[in-house]
Protein backbone atom coordinates (compact mmCIF):
# COMPACT_ATOMS: atom_id res chain seq x y z
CA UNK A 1 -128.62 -10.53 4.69
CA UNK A 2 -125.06 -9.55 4.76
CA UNK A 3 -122.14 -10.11 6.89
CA UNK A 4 -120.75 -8.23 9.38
CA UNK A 5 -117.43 -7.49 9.38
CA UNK A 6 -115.60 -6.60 12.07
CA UNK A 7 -112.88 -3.99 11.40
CA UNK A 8 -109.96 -3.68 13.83
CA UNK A 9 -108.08 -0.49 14.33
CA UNK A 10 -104.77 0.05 11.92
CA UNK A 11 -101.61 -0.22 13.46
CA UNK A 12 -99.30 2.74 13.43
CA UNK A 13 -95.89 2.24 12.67
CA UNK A 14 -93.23 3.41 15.22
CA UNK A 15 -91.27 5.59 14.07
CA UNK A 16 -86.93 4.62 13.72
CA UNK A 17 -85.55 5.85 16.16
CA UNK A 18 -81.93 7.27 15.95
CA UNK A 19 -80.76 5.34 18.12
CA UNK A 20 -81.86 2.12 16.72
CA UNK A 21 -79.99 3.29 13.41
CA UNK A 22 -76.55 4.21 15.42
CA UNK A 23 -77.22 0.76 16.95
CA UNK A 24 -77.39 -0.64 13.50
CA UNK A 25 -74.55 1.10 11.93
CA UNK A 26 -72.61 0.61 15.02
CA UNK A 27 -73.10 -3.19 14.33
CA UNK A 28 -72.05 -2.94 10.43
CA UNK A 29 -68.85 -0.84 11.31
CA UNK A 30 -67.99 -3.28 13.91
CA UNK A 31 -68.38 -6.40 11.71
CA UNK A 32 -66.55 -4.69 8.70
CA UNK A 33 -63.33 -3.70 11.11
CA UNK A 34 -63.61 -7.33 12.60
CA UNK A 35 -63.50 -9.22 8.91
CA UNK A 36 -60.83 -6.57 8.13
CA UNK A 37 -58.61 -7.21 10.85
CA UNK A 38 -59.15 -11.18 10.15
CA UNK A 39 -58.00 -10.65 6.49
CA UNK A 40 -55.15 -8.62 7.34
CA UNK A 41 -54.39 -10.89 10.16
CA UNK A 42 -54.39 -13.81 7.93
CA UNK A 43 -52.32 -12.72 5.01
CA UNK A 44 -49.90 -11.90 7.79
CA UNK A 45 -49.56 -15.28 9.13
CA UNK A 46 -49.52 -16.39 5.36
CA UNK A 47 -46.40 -13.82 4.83
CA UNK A 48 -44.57 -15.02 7.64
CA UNK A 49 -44.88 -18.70 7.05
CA UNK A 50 -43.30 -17.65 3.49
CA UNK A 51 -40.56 -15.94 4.83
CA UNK A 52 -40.13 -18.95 7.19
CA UNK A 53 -39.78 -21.36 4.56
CA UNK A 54 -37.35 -19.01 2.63
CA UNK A 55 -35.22 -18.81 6.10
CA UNK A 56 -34.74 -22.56 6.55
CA UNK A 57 -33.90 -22.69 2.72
CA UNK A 58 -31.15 -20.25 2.90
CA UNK A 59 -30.19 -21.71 6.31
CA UNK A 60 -29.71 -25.02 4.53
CA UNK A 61 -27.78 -23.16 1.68
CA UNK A 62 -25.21 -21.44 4.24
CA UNK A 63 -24.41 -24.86 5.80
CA UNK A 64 -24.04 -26.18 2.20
CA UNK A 65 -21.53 -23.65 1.51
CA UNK A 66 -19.84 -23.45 5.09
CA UNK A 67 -19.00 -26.95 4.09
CA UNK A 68 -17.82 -26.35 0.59
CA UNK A 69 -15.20 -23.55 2.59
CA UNK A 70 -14.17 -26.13 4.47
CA UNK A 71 -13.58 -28.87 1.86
CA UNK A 72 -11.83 -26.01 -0.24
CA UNK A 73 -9.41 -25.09 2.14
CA UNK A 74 -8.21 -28.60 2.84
CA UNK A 75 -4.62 -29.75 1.69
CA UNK A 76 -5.84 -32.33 -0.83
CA UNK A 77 -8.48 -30.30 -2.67
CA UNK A 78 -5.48 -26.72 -2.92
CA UNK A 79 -3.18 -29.56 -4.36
CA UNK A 80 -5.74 -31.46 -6.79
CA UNK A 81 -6.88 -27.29 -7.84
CA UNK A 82 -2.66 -26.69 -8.43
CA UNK A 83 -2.60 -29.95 -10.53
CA UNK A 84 -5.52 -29.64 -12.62
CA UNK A 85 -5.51 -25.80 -13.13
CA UNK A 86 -1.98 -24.50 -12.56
CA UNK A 87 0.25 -27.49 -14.11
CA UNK A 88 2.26 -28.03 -10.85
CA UNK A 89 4.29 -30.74 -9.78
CA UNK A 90 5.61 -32.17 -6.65
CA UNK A 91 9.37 -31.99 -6.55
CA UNK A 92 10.92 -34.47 -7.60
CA UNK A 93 8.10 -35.57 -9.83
CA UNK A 94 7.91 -35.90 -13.48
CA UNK A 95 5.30 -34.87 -15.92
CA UNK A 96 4.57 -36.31 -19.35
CA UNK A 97 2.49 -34.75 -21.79
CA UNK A 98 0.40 -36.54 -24.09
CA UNK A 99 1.58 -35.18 -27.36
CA UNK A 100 -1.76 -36.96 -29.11
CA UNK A 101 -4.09 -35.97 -26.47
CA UNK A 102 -5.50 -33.11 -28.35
CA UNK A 103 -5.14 -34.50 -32.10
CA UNK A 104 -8.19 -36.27 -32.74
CA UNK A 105 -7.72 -37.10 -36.79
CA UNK A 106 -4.59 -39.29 -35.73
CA UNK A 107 -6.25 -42.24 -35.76
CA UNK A 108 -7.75 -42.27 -39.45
């Protein structure tokens, strides 16, 4: 003869609440502001480390040329500038000018 089959009852689906989907999209909003505020936190940290580097850099410049000041105004370096650049002499000193100096074709 045949089997007997033994049929159970269905089981009826609970209906969502609302308040298990606030739950939910409470959840999402939450994790979305969280990674948001981690991005924007970390390009931050990346932007400042930038501006960091670029501060020691210029630091390092300005002590370059706080020392170039400071060679420029010495004695030696005003009188080797009035030399070179100006034609000056010391009194009491003579200049000679090399008359060939500037005529290359002399020596052919």
């Amino acid at each position: 003869m045949g089997q007997v089959y033994e049929m159970k009852p269905k089981k009826t689906k609970k209906p969502i609440r609302s308040k298990s989907i606030v739950m939910i999209l409470l959840a999402v909003y939450l994790a979305y502001s969280l990674t948001a505020q981690y991005i924007t936190i970390r390009n931050a940290r990346a932007q400042e480390a930038r501006i960091q580097a670029q501060i020691e850099e210029i630091k390092k410049e300005n002590e370059k040329l706080k020392d170039e000041i400071e060679r420029m105004r010495s004695d030696e370096y005003i009188e080797r500038i009035a030399r070179e650049r100006l034609g000056l002499i010391k009194f009491g000193e003579v200049m000679f000018v090399d008359v060939n100096h500037g005529d290359q074709d002399t020596g052919n």
